[in-house]
C-alpha atoms as a PDB file:
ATOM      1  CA  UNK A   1     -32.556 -19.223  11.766  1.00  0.00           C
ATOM      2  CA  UNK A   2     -33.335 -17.819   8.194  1.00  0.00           C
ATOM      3  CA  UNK A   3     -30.499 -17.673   6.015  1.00  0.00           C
ATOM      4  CA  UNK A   4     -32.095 -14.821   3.927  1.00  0.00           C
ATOM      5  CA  UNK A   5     -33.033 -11.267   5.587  1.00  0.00           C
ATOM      6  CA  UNK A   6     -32.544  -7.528   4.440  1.00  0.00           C
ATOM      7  CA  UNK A   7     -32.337  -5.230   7.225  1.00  0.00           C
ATOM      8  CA  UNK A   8     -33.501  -1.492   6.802  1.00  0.00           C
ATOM      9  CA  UNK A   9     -33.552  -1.897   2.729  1.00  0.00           C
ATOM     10  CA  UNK A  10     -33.691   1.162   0.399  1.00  0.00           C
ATOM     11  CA  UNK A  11     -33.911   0.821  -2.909  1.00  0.00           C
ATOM     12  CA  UNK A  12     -34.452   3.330  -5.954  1.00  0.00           C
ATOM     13  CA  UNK A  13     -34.225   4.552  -9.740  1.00  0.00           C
ATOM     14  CA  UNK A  14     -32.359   7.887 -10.062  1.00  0.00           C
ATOM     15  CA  UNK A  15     -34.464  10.389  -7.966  1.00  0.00           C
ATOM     16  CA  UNK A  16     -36.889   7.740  -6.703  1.00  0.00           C
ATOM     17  CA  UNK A  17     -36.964   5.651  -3.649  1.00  0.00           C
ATOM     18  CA  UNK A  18     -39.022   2.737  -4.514  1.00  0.00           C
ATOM     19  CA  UNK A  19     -38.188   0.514  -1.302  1.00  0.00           C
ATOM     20  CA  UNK A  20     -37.513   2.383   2.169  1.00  0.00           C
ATOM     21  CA  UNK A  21     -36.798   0.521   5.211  1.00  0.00           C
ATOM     22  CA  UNK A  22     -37.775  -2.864   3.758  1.00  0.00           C
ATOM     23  CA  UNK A  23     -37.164  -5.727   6.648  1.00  0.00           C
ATOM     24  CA  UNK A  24     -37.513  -9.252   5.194  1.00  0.00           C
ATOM     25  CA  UNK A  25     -36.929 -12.432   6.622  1.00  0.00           C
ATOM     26  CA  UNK A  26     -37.257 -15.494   4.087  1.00  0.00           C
ATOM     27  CA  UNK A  27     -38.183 -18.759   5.601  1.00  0.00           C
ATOM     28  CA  UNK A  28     -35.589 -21.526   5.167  1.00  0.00           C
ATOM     29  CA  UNK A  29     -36.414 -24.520   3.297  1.00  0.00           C
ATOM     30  CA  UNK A  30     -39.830 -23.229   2.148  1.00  0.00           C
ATOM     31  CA  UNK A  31     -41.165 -21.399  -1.374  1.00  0.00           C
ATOM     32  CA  UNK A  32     -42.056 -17.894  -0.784  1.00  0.00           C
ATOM     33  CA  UNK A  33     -44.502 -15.766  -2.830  1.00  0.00           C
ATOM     34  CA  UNK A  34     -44.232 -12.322  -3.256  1.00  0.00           C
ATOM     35  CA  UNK A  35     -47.378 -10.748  -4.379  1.00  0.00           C
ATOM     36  CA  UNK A  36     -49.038  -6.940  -5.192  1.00  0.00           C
ATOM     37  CA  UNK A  37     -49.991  -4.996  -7.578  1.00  0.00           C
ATOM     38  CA  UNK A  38     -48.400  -3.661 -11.055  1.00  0.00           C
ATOM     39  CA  UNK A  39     -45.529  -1.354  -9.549  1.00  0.00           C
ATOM     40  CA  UNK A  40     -45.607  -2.032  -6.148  1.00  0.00           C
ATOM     41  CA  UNK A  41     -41.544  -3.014  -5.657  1.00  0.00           C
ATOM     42  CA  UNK A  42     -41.618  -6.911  -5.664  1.00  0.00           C
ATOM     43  CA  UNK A  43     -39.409  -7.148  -8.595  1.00  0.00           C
ATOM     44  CA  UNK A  44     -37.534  -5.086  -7.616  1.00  0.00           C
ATOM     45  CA  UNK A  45     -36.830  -6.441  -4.052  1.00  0.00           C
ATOM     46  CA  UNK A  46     -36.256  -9.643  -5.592  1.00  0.00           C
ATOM     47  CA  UNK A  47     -33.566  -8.580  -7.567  1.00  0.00           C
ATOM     48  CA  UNK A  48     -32.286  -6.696  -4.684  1.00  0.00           C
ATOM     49  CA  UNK A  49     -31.864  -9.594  -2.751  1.00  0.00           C
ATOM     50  CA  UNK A  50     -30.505 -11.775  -5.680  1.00  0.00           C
ATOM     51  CA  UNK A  51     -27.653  -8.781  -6.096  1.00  0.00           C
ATOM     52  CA  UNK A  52     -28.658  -7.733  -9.593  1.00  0.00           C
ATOM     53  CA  UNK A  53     -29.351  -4.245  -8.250  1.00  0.00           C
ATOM     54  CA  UNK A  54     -27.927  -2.514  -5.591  1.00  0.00           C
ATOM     55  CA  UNK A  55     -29.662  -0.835  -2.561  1.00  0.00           C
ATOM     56  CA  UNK A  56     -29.147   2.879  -1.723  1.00  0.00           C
ATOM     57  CA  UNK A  57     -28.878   2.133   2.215  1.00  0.00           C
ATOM     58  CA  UNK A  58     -29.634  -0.852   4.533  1.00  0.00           C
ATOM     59  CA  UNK A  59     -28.173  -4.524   3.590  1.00  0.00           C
ATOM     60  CA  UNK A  60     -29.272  -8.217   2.025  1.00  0.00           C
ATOM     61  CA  UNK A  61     -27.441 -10.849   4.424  1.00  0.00           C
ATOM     62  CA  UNK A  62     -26.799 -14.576   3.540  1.00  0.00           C
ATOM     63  CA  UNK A  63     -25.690 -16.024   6.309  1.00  0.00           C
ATOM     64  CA  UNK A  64     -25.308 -13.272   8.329  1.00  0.00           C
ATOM     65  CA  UNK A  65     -23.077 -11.777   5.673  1.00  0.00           C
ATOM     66  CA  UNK A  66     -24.075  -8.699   3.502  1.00  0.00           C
ATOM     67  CA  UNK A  67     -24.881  -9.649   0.200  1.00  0.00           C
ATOM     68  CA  UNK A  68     -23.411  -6.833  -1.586  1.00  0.00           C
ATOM     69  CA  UNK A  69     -19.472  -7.303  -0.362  1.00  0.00           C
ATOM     70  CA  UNK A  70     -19.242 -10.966  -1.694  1.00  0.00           C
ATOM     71  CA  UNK A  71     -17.851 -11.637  -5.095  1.00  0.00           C
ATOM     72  CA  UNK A  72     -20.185 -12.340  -7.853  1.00  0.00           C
ATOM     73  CA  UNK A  73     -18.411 -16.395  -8.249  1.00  0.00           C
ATOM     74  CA  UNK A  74     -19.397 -16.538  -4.791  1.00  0.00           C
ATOM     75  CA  UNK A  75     -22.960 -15.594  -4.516  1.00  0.00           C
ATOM     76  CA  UNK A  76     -23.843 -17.376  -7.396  1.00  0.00           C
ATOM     77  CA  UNK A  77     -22.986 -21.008  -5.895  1.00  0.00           C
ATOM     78  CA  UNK A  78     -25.143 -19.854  -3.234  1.00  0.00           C
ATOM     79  CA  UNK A  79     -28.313 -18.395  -5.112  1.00  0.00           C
ATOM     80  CA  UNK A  80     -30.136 -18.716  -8.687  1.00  0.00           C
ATOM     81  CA  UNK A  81     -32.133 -16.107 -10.292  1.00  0.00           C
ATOM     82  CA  UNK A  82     -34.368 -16.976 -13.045  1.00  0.00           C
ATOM     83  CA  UNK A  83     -35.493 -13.546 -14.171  1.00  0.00           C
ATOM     84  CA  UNK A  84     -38.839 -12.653 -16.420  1.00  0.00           C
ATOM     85  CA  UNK A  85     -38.542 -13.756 -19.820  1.00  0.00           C
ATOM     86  CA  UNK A  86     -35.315 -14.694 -20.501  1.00  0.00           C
ATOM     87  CA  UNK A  87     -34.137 -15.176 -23.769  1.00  0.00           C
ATOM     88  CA  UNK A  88     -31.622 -17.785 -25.237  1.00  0.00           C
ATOM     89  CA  UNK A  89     -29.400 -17.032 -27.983  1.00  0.00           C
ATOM     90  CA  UNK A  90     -30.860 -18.242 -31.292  1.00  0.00           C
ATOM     91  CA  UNK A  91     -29.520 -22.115 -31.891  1.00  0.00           C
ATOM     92  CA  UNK A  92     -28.199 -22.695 -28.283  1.00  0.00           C
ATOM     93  CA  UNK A  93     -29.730 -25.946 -27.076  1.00  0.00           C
ATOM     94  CA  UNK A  94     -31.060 -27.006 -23.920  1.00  0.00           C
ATOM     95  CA  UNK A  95     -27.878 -28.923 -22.692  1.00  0.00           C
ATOM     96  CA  UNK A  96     -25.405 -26.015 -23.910  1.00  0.00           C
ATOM     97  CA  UNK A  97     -28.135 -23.356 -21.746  1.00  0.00           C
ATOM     98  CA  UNK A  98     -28.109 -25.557 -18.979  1.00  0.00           C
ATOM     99  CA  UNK A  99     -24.058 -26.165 -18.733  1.00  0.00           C
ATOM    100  CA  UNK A 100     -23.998 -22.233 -18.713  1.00  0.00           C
ATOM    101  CA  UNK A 101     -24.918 -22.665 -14.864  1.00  0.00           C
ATOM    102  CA  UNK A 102     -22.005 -24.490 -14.235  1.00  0.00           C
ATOM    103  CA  UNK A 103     -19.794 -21.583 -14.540  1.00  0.00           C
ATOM    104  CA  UNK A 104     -19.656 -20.832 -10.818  1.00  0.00           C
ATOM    105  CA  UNK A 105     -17.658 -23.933  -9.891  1.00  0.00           C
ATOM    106  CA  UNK A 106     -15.937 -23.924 -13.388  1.00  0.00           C
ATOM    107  CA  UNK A 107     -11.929 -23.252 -13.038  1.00  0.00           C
ATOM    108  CA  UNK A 108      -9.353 -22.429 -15.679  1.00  0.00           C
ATOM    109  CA  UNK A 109     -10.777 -21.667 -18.940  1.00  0.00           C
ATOM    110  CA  UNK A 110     -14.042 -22.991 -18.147  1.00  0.00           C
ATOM    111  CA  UNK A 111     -13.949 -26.175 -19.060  1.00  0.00           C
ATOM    112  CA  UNK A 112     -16.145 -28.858 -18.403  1.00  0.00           C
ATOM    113  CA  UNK A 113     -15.233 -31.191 -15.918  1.00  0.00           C
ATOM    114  CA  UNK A 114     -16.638 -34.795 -15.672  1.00  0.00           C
ATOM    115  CA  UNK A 115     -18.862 -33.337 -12.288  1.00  0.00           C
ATOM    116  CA  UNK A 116     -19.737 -30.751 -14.327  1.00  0.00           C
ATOM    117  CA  UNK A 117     -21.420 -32.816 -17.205  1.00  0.00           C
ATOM    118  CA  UNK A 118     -22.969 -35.166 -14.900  1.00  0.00           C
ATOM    119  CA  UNK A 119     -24.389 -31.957 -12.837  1.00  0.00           C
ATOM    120  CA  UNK A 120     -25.992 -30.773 -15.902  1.00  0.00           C
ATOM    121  CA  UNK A 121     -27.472 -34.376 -16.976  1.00  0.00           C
ATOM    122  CA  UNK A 122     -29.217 -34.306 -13.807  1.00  0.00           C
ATOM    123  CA  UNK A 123     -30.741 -30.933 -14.087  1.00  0.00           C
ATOM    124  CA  UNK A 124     -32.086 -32.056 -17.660  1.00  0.00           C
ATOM    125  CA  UNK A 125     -33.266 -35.409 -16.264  1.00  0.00           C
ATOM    126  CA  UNK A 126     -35.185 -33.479 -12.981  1.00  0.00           C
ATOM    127  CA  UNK A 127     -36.979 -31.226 -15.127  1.00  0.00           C
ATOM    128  CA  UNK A 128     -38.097 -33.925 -17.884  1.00  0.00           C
ATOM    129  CA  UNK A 129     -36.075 -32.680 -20.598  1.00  0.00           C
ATOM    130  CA  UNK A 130     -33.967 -35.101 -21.572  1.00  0.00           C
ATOM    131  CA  UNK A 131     -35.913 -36.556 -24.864  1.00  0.00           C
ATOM    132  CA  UNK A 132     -35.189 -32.363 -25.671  1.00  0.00           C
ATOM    133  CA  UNK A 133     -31.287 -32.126 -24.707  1.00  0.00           C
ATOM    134  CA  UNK A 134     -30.359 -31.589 -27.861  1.00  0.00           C
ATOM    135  CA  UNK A 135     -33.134 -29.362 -29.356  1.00  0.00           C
ATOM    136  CA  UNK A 136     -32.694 -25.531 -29.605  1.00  0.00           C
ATOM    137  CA  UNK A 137     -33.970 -23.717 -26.748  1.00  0.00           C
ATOM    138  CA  UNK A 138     -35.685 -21.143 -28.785  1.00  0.00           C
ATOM    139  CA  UNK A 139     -37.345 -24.348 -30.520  1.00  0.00           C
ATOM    140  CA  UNK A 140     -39.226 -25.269 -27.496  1.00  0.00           C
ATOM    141  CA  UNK A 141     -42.832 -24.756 -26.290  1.00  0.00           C
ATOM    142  CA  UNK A 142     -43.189 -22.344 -23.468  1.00  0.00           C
ATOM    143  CA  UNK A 143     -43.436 -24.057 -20.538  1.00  0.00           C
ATOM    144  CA  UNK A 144     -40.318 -26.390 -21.962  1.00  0.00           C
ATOM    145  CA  UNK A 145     -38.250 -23.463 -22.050  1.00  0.00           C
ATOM    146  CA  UNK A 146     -39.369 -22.248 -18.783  1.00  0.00           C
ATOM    147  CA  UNK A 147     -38.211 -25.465 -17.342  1.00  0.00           C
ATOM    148  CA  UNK A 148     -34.608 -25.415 -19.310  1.00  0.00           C
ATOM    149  CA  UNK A 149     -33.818 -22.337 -18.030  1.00  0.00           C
ATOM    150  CA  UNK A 150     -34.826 -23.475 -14.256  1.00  0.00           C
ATOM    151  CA  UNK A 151     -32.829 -26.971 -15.007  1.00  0.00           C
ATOM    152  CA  UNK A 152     -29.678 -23.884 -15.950  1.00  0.00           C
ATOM    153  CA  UNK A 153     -30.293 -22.641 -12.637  1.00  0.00           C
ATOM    154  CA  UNK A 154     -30.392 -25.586 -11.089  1.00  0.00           C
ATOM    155  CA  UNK A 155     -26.986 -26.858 -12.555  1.00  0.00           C
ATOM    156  CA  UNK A 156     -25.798 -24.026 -10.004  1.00  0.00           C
ATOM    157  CA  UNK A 157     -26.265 -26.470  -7.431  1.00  0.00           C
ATOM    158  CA  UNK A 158     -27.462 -23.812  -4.940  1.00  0.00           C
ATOM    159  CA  UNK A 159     -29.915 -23.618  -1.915  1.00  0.00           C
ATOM    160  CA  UNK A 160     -31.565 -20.546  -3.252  1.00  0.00           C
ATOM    161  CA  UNK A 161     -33.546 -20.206  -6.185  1.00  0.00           C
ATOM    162  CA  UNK A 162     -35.242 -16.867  -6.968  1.00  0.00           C
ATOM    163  CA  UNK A 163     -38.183 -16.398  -9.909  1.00  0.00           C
ATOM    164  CA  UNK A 164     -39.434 -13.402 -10.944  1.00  0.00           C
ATOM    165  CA  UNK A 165     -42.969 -14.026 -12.675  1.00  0.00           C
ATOM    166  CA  UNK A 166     -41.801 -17.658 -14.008  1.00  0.00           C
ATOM    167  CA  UNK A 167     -45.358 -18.189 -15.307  1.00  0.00           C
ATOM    168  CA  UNK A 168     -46.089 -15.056 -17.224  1.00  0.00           C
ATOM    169  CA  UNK A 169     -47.135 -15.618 -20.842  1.00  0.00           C
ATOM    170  CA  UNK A 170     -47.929 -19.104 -20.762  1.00  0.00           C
ATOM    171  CA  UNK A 171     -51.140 -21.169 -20.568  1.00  0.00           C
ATOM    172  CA  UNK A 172     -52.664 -22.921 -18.084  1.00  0.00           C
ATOM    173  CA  UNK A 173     -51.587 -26.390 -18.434  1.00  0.00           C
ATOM    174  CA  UNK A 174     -47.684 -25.235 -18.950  1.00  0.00           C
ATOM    175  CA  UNK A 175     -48.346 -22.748 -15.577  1.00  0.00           C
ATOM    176  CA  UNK A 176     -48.820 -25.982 -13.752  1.00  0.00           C
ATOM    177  CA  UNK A 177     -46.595 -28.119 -14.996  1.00  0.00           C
ATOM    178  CA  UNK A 178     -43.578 -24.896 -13.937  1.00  0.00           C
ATOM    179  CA  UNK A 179     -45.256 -24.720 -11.035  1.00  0.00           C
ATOM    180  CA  UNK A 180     -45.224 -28.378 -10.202  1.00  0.00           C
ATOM    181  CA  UNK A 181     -41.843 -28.928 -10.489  1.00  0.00           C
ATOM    182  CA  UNK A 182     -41.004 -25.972  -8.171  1.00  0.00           C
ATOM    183  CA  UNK A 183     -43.397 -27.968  -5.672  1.00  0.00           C
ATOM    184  CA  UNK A 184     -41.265 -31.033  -6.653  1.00  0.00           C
ATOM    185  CA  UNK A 185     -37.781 -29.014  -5.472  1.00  0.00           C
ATOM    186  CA  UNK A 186     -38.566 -28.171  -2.888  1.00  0.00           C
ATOM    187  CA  UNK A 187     -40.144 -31.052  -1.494  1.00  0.00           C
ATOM    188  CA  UNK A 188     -37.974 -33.337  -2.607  1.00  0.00           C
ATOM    189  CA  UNK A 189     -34.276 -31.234  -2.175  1.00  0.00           C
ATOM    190  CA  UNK A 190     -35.407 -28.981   0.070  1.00  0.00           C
ATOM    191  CA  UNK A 191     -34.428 -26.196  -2.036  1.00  0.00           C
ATOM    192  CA  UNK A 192     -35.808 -22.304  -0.709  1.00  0.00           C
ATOM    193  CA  UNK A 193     -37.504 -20.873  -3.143  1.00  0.00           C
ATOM    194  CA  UNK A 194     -38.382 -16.890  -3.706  1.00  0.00           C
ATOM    195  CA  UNK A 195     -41.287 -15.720  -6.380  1.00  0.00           C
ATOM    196  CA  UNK A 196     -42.962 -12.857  -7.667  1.00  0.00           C
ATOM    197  CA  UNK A 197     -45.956 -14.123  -8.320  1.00  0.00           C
ATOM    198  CA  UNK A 198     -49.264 -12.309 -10.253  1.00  0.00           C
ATOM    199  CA  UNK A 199     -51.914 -15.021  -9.753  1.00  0.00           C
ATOM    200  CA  UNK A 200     -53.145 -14.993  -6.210  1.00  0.00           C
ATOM    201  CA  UNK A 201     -54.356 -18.574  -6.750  1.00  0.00           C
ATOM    202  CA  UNK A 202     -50.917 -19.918  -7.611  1.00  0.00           C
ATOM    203  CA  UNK A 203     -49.397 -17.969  -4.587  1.00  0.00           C
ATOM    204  CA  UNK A 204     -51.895 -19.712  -2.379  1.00  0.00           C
ATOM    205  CA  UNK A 205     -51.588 -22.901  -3.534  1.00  0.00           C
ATOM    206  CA  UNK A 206     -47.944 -23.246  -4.002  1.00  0.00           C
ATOM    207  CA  UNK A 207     -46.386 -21.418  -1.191  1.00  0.00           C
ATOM    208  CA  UNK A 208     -45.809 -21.582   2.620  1.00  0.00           C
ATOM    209  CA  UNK A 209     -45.516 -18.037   3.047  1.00  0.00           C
ATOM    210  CA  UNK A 210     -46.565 -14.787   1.196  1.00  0.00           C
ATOM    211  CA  UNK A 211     -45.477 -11.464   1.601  1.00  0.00           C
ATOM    212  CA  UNK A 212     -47.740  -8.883   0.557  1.00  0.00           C
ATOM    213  CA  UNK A 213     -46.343  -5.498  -0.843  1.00  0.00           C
ATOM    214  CA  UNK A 214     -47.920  -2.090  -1.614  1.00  0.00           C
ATOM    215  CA  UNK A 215     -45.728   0.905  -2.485  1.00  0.00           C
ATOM    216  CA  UNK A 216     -42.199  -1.310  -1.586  1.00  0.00           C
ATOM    217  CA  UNK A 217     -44.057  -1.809   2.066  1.00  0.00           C
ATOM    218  CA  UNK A 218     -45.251  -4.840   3.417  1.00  0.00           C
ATOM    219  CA  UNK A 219     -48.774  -4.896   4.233  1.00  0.00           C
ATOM    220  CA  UNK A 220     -48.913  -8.456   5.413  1.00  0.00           C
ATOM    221  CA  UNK A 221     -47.079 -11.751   5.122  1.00  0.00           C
ATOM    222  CA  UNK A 222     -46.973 -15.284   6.985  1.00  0.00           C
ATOM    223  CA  UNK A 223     -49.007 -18.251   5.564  1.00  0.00           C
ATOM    224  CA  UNK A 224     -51.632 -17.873   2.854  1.00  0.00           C
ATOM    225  CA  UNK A 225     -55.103 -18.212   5.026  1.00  0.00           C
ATOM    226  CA  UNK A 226     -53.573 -15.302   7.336  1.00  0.00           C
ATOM    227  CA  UNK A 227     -52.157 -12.925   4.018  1.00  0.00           C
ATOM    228  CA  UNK A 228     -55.335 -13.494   2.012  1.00  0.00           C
ATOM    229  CA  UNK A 229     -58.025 -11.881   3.321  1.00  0.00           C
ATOM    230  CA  UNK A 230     -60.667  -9.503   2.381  1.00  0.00           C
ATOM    231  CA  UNK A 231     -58.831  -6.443   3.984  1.00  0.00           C
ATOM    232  CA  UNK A 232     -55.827  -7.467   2.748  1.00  0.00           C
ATOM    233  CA  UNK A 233     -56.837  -7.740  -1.127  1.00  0.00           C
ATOM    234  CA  UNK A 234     -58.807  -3.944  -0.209  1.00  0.00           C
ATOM    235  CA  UNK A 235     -55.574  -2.368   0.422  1.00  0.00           C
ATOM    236  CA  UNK A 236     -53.217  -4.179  -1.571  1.00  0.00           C
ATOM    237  CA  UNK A 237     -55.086  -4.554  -4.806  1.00  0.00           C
ATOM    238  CA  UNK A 238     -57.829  -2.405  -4.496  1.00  0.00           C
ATOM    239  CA  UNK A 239     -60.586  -5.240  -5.285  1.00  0.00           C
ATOM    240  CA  UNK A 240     -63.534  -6.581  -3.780  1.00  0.00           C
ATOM    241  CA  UNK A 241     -63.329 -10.534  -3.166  1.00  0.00           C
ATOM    242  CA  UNK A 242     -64.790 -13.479  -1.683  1.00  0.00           C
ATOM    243  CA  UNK A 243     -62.552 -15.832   0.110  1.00  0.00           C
ATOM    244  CA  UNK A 244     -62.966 -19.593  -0.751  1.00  0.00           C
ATOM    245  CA  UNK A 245     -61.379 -22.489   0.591  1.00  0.00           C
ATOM    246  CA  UNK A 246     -60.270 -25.551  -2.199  1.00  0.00           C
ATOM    247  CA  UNK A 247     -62.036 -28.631  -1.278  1.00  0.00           C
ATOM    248  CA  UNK A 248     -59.371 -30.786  -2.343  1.00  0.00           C
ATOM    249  CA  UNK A 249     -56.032 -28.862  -0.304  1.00  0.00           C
ATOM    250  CA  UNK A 250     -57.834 -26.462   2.330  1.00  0.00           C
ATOM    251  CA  UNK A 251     -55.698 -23.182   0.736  1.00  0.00           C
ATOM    252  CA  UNK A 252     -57.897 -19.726   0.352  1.00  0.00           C
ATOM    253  CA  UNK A 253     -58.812 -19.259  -3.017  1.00  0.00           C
ATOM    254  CA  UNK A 254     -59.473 -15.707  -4.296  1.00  0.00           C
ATOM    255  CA  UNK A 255     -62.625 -14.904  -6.378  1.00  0.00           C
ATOM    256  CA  UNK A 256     -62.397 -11.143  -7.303  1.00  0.00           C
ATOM    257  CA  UNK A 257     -66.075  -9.637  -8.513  1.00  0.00           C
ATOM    258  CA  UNK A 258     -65.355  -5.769  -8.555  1.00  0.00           C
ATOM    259  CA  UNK A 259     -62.746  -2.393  -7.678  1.00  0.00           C
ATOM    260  CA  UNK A 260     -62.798  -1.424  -4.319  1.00  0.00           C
ATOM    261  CA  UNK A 261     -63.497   1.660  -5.313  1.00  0.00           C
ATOM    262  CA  UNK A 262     -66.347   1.198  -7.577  1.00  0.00           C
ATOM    263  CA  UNK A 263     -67.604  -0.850  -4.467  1.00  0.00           C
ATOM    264  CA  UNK A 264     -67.570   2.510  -2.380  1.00  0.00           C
ATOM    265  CA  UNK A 265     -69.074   4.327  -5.232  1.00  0.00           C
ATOM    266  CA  UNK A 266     -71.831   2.075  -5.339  1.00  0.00           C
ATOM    267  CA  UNK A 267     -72.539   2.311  -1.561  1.00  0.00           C
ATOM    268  CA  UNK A 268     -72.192   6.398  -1.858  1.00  0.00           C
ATOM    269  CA  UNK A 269     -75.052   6.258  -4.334  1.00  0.00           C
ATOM    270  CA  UNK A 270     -77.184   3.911  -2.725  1.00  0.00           C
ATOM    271  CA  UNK A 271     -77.041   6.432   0.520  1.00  0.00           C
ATOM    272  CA  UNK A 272     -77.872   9.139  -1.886  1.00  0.00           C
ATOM    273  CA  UNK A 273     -81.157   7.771  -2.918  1.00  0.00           C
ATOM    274  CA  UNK A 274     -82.156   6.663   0.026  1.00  0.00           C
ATOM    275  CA  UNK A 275     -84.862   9.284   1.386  1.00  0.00           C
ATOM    276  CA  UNK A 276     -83.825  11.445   4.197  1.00  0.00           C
ATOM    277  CA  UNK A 277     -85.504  10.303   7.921  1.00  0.00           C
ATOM    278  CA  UNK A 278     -87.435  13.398   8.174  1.00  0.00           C
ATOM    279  CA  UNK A 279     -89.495  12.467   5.287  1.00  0.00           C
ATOM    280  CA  UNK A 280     -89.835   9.281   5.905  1.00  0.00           C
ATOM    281  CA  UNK A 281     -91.249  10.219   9.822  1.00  0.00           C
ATOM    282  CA  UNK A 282     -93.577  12.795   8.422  1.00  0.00           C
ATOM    283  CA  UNK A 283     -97.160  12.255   9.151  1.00  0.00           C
ATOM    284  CA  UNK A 284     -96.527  10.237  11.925  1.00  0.00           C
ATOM    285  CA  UNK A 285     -97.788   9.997  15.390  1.00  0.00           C
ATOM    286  CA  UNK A 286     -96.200   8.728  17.604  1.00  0.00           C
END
């Protein structure tokens, strides 16, 4: 059974319902991709179901448990949220950021017990930061603070670990190597892992299941050869692409070449010129 679901979710800002009747079930043990367009709620179902925002109507459960009623100490030895483009204050270094996510099993005034420090030496050690303990966080590359702030989270100790857009703004080679270690968690602990992903390519390649949304509705989800298809990108994304499959792993690999609807413009206009069937019968005998 999954430990994650909402059940009839509505979410929205002021006047607007972004999310309305969302059911989600997130699979145990596995890393999860959400994926759609600019704007189409995945963000904000993510933080929904990490409790950062609250839903109009419906519930989040964790263990068959809504979400919403537990106390904040409690939900966050349960669940991590890494959200997009966090910011460390100026000086702080990576082992001070990372002992920050200790703060859940902390008691009294906070301080640091001797589990504690050895929790956050591991975290530093599993994300290959340990030659950059202490170094200022804001003095790192971009895919080494990307990984201090995941090895913060994962001083949390928790099961769950939600991302939203953990790639955005860096380069290739630091993509992979964030991406990578996300592989590495949850191969290797077994951690359940939730991103909102923009790269269809990473989504494919890194994930067991996708979910894809469109206007805070699901459109499709289950593994990546089933959610990545040419209908799917039509509706979702509104793009015309050919489906490839990698050589080296077997995962669909998405190869936009043009707008969906400058594809049915074209076809419009090709129709138009063609000459009607009248004229092109006239003079003939049958």
């Amino acid at each position: 059974m999954d430990r994650l679901i909402t059940q009839d979710l509505a979410i929205g800002y002021d006047e607007r319902l972004i999310v309305d009747g969302l059911n989600l079930s997130i699979p145990t043990g596995k890393i999860t991709a959400l994926v759609g367009s600019n704007g189409s709620g995945k963000s904000t179902i993510l933080k929904t179901m990490a409790r950062i925002m609250k839903p109009r109507s419906g519930s989040v459960l964790l263990d068959g448990k809504a979400i919403h009623s537990q106390s904040t100490r409690e939900v966050a030895k349960q669940l991590a949220i890494l959200p997009q483009n966090p910011v460390a204050p100026e000086g702080l270094t990576v082992r001070e950021l990372v002992g920050y996510g200790r703060y859940p099993h902390q008691k009294g005034f906070g301080t640091m017990s001797r589990e504690d420090r050895e929790v956050v030496e591991w975290a530093i050690e599993v994300t290959g930061l340990s030659a950059f303990a202490d170094r200022a966080v804001d003095q790192l590359s971009g895919g080494q603070r990307q990984r201090a702030w995941i090895a913060m989270a994962l001083a949390q100790q928790t099961e769950i670990l939600f991302l939203d857009e953990p790639t955005t703004y860096l380069d290739m080679a630091h993509q992979l190597e964030v991406l990578k270690l996300l592989q590495q968690l949850n191969e290797e602990q077994g951690r359940t892992i939730v991103m909102v992903v923009h790269d269809l390519n990473h989504a494919t390649r890194y994930a067991h299941h996708m979910v894809a949304i469109k206007a805070g509705k699901i459109v499709a989800e289950g593994e990546p050869a089933t959610v990545t298809t040419k209908e799917v990108l039509r509706e979702v994304f509104g793009i015309e692409a050919d489906i490839l499959f990698d050589p080296r792993t077997g995962v669909p690999l998405c190869l936009p070449f043009e707008l969906f609807r400058e594809s049915l413009r074209s076809a419009k206009n090709r129709e138009s010129q063609q000459p009607p069937l009248s004229s092109l019968n006239k003079g003939k005998t049958l």
